[in-house]
Protein backbone atom coordinates (compact mmCIF):
# COMPACT_ATOMS: atom_id res chain seq x y z
CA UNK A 1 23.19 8.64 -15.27
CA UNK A 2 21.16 8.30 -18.34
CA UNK A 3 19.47 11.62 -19.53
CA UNK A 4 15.80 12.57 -19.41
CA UNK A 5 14.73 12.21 -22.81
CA UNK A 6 16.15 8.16 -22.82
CA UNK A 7 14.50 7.57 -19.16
CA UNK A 8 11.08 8.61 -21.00
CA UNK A 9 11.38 6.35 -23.61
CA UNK A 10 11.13 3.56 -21.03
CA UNK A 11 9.38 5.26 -18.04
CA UNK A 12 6.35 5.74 -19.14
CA UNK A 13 3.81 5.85 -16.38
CA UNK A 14 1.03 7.34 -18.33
CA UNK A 15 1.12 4.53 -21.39
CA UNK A 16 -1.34 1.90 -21.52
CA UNK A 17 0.81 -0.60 -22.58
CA UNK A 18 3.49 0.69 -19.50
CA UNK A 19 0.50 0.11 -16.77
CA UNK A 20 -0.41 -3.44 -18.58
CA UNK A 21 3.24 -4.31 -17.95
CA UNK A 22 5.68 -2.61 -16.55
CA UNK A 23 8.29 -5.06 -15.70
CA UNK A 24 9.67 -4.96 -18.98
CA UNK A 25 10.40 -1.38 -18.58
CA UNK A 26 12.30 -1.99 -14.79
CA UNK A 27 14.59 -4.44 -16.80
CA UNK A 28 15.97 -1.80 -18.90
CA UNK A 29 16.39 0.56 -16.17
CA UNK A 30 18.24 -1.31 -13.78
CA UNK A 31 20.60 -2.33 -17.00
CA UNK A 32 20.99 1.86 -17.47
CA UNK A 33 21.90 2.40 -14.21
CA UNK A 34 21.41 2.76 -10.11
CA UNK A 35 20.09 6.61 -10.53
CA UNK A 36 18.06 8.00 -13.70
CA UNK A 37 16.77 10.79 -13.76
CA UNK A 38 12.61 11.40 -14.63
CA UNK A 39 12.15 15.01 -16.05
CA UNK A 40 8.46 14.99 -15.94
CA UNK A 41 8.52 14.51 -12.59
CA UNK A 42 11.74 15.80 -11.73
CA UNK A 43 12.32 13.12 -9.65
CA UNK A 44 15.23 10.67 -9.18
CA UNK A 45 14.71 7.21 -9.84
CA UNK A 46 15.92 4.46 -8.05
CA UNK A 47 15.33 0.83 -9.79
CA UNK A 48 17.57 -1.62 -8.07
CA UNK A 49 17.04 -3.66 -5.20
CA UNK A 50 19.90 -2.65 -2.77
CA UNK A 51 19.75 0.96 -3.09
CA UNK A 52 16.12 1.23 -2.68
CA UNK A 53 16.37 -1.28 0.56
CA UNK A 54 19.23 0.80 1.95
CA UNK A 55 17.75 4.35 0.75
CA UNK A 56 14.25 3.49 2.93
CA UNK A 57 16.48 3.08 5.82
CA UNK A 58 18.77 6.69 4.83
CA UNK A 59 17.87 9.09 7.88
CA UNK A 60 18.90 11.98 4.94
CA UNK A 61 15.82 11.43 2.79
CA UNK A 62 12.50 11.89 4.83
CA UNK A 63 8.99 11.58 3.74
CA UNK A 64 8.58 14.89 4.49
CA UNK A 65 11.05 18.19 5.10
CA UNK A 66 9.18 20.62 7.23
CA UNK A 67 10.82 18.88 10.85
CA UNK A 68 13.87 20.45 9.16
CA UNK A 69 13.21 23.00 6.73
CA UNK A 70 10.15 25.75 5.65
CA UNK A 71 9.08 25.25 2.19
CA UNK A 72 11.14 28.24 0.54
CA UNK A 73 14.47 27.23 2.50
CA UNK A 74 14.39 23.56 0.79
CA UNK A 75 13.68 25.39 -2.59
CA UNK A 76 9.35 23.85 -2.57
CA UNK A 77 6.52 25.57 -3.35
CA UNK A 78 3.57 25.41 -0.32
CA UNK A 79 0.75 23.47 -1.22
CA UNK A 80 -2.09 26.01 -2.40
CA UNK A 81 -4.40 26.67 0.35
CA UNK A 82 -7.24 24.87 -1.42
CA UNK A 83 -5.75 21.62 -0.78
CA UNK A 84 -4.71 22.48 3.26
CA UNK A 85 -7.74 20.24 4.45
CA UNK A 86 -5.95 16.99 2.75
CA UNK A 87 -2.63 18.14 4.12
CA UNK A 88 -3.63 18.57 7.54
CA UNK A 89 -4.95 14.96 7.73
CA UNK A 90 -2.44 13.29 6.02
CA UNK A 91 0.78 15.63 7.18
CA UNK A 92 -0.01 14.28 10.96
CA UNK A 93 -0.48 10.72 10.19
CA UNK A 94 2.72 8.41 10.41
CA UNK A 95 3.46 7.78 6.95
CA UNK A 96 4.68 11.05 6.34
CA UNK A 97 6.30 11.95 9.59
CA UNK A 98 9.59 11.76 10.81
CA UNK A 99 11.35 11.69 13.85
CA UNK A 100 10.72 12.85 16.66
CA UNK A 101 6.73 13.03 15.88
CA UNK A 102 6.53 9.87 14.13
CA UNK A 103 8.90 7.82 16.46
CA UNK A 104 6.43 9.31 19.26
CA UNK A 105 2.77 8.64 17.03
CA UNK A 106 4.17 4.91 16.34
CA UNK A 107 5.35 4.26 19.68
CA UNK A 108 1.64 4.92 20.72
CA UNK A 109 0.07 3.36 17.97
CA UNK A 110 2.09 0.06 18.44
CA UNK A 111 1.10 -0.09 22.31
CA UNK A 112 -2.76 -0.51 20.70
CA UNK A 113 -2.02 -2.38 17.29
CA UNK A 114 -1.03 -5.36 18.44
CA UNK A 115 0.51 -8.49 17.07
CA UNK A 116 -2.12 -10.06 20.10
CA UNK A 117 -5.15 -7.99 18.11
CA UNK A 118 -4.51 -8.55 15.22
CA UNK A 119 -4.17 -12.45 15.99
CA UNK A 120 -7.56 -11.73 18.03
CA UNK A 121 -9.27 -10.71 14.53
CA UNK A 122 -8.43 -13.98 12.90
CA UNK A 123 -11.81 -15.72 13.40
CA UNK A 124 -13.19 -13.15 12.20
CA UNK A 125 -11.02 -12.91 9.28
CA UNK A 126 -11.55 -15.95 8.21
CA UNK A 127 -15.18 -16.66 8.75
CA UNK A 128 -15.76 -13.03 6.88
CA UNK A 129 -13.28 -14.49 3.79
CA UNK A 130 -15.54 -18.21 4.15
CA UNK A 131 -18.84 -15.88 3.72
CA UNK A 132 -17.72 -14.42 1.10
CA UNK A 133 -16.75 -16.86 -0.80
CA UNK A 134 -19.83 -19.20 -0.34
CA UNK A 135 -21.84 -16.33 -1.26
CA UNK A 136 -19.73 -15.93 -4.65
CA UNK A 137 -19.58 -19.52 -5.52
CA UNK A 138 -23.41 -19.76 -5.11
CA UNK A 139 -23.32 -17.15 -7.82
CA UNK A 140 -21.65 -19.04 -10.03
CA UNK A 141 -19.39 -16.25 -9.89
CA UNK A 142 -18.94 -12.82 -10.42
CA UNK A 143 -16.38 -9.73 -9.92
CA UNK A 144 -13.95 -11.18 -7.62
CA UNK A 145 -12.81 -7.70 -6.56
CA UNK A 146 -16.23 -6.12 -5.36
CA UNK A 147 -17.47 -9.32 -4.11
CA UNK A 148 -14.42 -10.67 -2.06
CA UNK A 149 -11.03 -8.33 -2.52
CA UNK A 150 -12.45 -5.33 -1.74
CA UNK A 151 -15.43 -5.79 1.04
CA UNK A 152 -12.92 -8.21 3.17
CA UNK A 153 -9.90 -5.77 4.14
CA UNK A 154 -12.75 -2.98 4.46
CA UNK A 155 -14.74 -4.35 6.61
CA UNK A 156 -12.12 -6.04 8.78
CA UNK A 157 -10.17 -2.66 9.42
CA UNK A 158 -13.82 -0.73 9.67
CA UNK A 159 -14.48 -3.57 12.74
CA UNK A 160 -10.64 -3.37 13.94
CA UNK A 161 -11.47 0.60 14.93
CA UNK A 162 -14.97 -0.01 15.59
CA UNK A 163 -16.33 1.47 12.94
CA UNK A 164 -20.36 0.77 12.99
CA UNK A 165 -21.69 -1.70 10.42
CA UNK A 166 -24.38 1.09 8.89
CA UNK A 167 -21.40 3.85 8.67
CA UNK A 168 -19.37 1.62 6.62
CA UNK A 169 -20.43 2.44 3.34
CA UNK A 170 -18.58 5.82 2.28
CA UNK A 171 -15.35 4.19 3.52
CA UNK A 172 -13.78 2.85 0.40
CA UNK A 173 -14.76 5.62 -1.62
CA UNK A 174 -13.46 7.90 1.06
CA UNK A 175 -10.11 6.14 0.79
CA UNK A 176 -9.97 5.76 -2.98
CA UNK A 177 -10.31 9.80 -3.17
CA UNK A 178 -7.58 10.08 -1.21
CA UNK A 179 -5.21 7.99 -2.34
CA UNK A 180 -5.72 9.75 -5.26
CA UNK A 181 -3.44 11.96 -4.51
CA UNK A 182 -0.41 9.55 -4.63
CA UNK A 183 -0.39 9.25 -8.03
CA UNK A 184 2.33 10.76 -9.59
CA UNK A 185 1.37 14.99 -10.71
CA UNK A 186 -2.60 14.42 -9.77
CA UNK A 187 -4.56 17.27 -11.25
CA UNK A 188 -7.15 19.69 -9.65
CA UNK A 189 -10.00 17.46 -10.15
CA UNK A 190 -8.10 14.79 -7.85
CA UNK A 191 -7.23 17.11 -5.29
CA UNK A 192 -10.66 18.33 -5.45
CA UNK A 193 -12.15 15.00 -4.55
CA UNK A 194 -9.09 14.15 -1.92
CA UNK A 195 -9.82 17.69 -0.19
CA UNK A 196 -13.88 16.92 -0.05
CA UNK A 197 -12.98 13.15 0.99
CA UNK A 198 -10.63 14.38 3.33
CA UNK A 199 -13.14 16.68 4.77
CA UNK A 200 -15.70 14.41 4.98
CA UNK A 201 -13.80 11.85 6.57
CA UNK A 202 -12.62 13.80 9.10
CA UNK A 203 -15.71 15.30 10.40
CA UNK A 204 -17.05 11.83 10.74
CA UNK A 205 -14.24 10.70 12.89
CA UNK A 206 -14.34 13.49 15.38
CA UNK A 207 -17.87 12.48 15.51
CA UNK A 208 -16.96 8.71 15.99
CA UNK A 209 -14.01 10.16 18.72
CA UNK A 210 -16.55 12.06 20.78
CA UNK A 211 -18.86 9.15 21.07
CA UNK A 212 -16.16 6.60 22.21
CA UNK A 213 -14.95 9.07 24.43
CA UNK A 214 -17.77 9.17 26.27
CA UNK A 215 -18.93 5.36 26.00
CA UNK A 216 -15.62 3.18 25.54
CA UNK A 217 -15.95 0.39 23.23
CA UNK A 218 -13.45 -3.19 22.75
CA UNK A 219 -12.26 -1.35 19.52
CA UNK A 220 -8.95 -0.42 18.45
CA UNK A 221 -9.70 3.23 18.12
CA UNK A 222 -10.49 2.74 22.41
CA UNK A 223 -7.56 1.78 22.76
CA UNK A 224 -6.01 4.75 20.22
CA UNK A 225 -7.60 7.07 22.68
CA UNK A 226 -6.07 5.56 26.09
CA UNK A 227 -2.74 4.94 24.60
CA UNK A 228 -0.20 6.93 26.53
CA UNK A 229 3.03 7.18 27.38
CA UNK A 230 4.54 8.95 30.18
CA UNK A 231 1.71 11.28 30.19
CA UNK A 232 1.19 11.76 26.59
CA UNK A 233 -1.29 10.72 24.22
CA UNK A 234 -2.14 11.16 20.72
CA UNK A 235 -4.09 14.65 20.00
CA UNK A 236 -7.31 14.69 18.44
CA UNK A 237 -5.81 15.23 14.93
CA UNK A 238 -3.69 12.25 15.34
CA UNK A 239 -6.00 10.04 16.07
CA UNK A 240 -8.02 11.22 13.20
CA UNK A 241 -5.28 10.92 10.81
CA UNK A 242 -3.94 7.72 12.64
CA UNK A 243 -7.59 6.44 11.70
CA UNK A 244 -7.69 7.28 8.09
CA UNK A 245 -4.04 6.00 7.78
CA UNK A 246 -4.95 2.57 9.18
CA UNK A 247 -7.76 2.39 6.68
CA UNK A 248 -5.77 3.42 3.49
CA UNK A 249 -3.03 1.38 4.06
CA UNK A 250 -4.85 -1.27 5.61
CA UNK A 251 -6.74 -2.15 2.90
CA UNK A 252 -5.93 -0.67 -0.40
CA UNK A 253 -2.77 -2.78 -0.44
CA UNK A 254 -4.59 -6.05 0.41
CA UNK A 255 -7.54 -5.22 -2.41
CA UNK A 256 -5.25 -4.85 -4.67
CA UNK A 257 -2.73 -7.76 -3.49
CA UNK A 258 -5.71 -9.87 -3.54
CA UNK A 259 -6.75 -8.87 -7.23
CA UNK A 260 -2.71 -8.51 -8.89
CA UNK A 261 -2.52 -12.32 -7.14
CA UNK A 262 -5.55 -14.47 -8.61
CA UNK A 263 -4.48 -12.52 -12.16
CA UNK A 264 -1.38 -13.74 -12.21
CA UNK A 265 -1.98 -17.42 -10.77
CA UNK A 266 -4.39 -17.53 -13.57
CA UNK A 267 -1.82 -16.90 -15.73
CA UNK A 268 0.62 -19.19 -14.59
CA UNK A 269 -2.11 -22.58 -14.60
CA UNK A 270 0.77 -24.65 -13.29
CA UNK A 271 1.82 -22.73 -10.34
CA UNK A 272 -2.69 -22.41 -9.62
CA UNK A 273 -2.98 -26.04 -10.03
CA UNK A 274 0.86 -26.75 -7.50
CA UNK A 275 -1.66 -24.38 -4.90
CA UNK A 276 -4.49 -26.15 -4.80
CA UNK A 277 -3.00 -30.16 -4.71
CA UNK A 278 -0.79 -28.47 -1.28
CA UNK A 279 -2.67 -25.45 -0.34
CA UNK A 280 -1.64 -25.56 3.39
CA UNK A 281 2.37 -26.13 2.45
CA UNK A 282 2.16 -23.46 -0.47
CA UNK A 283 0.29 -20.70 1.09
CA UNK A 284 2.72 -19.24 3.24
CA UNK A 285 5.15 -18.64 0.46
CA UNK A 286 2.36 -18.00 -2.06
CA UNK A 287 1.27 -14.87 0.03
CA UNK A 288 4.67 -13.75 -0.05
CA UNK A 289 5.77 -14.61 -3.81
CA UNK A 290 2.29 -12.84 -4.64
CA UNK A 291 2.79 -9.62 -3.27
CA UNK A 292 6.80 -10.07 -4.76
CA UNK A 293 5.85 -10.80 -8.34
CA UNK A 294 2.76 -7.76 -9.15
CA UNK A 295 3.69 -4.67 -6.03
CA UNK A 296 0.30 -3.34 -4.94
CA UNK A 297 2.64 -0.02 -4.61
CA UNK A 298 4.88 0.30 -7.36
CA UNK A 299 6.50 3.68 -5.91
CA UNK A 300 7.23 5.51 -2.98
CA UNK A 301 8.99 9.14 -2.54
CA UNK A 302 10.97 10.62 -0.40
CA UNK A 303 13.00 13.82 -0.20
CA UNK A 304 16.51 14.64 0.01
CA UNK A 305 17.29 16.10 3.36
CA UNK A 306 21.23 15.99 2.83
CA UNK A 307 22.95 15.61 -0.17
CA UNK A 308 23.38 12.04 -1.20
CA UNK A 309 25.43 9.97 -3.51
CA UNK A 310 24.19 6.55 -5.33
CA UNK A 311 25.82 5.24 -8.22
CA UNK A 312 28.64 8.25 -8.15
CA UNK A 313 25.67 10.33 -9.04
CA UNK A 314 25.16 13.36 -6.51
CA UNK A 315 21.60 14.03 -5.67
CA UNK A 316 21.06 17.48 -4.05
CA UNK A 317 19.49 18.37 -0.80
CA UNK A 318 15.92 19.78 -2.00
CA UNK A 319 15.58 16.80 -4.90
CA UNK A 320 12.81 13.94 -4.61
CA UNK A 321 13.98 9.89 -5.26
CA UNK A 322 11.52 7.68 -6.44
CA UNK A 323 11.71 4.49 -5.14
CA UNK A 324 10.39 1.75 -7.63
CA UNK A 325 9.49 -0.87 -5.45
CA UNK A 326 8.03 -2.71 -8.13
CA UNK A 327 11.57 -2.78 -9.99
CA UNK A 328 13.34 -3.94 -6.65
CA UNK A 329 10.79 -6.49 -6.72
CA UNK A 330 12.03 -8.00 -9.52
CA UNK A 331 15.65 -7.27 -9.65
CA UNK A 332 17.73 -10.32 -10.82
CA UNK A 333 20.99 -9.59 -8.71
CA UNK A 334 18.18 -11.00 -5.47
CA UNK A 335 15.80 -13.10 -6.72
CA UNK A 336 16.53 -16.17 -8.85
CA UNK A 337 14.74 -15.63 -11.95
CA UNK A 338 13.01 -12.59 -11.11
CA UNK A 339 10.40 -12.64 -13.38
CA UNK A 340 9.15 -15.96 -12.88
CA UNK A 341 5.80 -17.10 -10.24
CA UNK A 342 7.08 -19.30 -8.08
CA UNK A 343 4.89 -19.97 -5.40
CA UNK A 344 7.78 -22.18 -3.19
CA UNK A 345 10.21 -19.74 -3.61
CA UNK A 346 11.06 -19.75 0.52
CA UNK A 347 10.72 -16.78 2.72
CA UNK A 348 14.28 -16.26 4.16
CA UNK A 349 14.92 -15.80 0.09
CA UNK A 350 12.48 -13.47 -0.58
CA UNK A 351 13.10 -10.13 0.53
CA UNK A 352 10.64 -8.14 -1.15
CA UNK A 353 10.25 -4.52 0.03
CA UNK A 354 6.46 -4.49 -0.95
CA UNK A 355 5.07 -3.44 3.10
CA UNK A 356 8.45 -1.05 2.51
CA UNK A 357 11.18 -1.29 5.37
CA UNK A 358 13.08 1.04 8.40
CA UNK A 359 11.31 3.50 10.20
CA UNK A 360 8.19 3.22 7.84
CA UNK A 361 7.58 -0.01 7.93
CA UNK A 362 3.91 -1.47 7.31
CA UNK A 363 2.98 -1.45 10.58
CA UNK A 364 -0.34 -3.16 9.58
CA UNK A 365 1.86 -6.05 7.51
CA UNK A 366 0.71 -9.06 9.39
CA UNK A 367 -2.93 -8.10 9.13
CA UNK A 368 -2.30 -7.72 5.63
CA UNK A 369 -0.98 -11.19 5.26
CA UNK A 370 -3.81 -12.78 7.31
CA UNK A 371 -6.46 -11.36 5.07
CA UNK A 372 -4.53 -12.62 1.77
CA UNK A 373 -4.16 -15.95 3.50
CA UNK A 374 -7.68 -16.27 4.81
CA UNK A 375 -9.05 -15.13 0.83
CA UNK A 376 -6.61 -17.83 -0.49
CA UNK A 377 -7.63 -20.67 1.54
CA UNK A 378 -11.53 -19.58 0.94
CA UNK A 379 -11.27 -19.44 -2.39
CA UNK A 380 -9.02 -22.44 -3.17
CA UNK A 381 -11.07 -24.42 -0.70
CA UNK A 382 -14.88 -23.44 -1.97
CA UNK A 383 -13.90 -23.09 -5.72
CA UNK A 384 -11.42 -25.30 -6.85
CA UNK A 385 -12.36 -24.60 -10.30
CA UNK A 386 -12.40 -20.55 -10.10
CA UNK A 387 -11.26 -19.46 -13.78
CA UNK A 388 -11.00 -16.33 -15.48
CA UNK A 389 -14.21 -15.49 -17.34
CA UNK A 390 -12.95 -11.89 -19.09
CA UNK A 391 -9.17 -10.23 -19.09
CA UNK A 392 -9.35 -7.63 -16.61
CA UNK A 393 -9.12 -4.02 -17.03
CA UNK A 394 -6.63 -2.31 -15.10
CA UNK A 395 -6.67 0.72 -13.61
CA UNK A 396 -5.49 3.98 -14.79
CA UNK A 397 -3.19 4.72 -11.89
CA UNK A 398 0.07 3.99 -11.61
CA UNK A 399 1.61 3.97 -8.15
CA UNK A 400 -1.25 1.85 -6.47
CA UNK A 401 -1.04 -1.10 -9.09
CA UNK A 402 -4.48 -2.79 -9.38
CA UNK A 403 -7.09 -3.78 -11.32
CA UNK A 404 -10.64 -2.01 -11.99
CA UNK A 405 -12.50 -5.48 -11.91
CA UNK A 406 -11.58 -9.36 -11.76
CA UNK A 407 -14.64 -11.28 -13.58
CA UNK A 408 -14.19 -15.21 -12.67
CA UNK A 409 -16.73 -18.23 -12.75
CA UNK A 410 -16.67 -21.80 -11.18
């Protein structure tokens, strides 16, 4: 295991030129070894492709400790009380549970979302991604992100629970707030805004929850409310975290899937211009290859329940692993030439971990792929000569990968 002060010459999370391009950087850690250790973090980090598949389906790490352990027996600090409004919402969503409670919460969250809903959305999907696009194209063009990326997965989810056109507005900023607080060490200031987001957010729902329990609608968040099993439902926090969950996830990956795509197809003119001449053969693959080649979510954590070994490298009960999807993504030993696009590479060989895998699974993973393929065909049908007008600034973030703005023209 290499030691902390090499790691940080090539992890380097907070560097510009690290964010701009990171692959690079994976390279070099999966050629140091399976386990390196991040001191900044204290974390573990995991770059290669088989131990991060196998460690997301390791019942001894857990996205969370307390079903096992208080905070002082597993050696952890509690959160300060400040921030308990942000924990509460997202310590009871399924995420961050484990079993029992989030075998229980996803049992009665599957018995309302659907593979027949989501498949029910698709005309909506599409027509919303059509819209869109029109509206863009008669433009001349424009920011790609605020005008397609973003208000598509927003809106879609925001009509999946039922969420009032008018209300709709605070939604993304809501969820950007929040997510904040995935970054790797977030400050005060963005668990300040997470906390008032959180807050906000939640005190909304209830309202929302109130209201459909008195006048049912044909929503998902209906259905949320008379899902049951055996007698038991979801309580009135876990719905409201359930709700905010479904939002996040739903589309923060997909905006930024959408964005990290179209960059690098521009970039790669001959795999753009193999799209458009056989959009319908290409686009099932494409979605897949797209998410593959640029990870929407670069990391993911999880704790060490047990102690583990990887690599002949103990890692203690009490330690955090961080799982770099984005290296797995790209990890040579799986994919033929890793770090090329290639927009035919075939499913059954392309086992990216981007919507993760076991227990925490995207459960929202073939919405996510019907709103990338409904923005695809949109765009490649409407504006077959969409070009990049400006190179994109990315954001400062590092876990969710994405871009701050995507300026194109026709």
């Amino acid at each position: 295991m290499a030691d902390a002060a090499d790691v940080t010459e090539v992890f380097a999370p907070s560097s510009d030129a690290f964010l701009a391009d990171p692959y690079p950087a994976y390279a070099e850690l999966r050629a140091r070894g399976r386990v390196l250790h991040y001191g900044p973090s204290d974390q573990y980090l995991i770059p290669r492709h088989a131990d991060v598949a196998a460690l997301l389906r390791d019942r001894r790490l857990g996205r969370t400790y307390l079903h096992r352990f208080s905070h002082e027996e597993f050696g952890r600090v509690a959160p300060p009380a400040a921030h308990e409004p942000f924990h509460v919402l997202n310590d009871h969503g399924m995420l961050d549970l484990e079993a029992p409670a989030h075998t229980r919460i996803r049992r009665l969250v599957a018995k309302a979302f659907t593979p027949r809903t989501v498949e029910r959305l698709r005309p909506y999907v599409e027509g919303l991604a059509d819209d869109l696009v029109r509206g863009l194209v008669a433009d001349g063009g424009g920011d790609l992100l605020a005008r397609v990326a973003e208000p598509l997965p927003v809106a879609v989810i925001a009509e999946l629970l039922g969420i009032p056109e008018g209300d709709r507005d605070p939604l993304r900023p809501w969820s950007a707030d929040i997510c904040g607080m995935y970054e790797l060490n977030p400050g005060e200031a963005a668990a300040a805004r997470a906390v008032r987001a959180s807050v906000e957010f939640s005190a909304y729902l209830r309202e929302l929850i109130a209201e459909r329990r008195v006048r049912p609608g044909d929503d998902l968040l209906t259905d949320l409310i008379a899902a049951h099993e055996e007698g038991d439902r979801l309580s009135e926090q876990e719905l409201v975290s359930t709700c905010v969950l479904l939002l996040n996830a739903g589309h923060e990956a997909t905006v930024n899937a959408t964005v990290n795509g179209w960059h690098a197809l521009f970039r790669h003119p001959g795999q753009l211009a193999a799209l458009r001449a056989e959009p319908e053969r290409l686009l099932p693959t494409a979605v897949e290859e797209l998410l593959r080649y640029d990870t929407p979510l670069q990391l993911f954590e999880r704790w060490v329940l047990d102690d583990i070994e990887v690599g002949g490298t103990v890692i203690p009960r009490g330690s955090e692993v961080a799982l770099l999807f984005g290296s797995a993504n790209r990890d040579g030993a799986v994919f033929p030439a890793p770090d090329a696009l290639d927009l035919s590479r075939p499913r059954d060989a392309n086992p990216h971990i981007s919507f993760s895998a076991g227990i925490h699974y995207c459960i929202g993973a073939p919405l996510a792929r019907l709103e990338l393929g409904a923005s695809l065909r949109a765009l490649l049908r409407r504006a077959p000569g969409l070009r990049l007008a400006s190179e994109p600034p990315r954001k400062p973030g590092f876990v969710i990968r994405g871009l701050k703005g995507l300026h194109v023209t026709m």
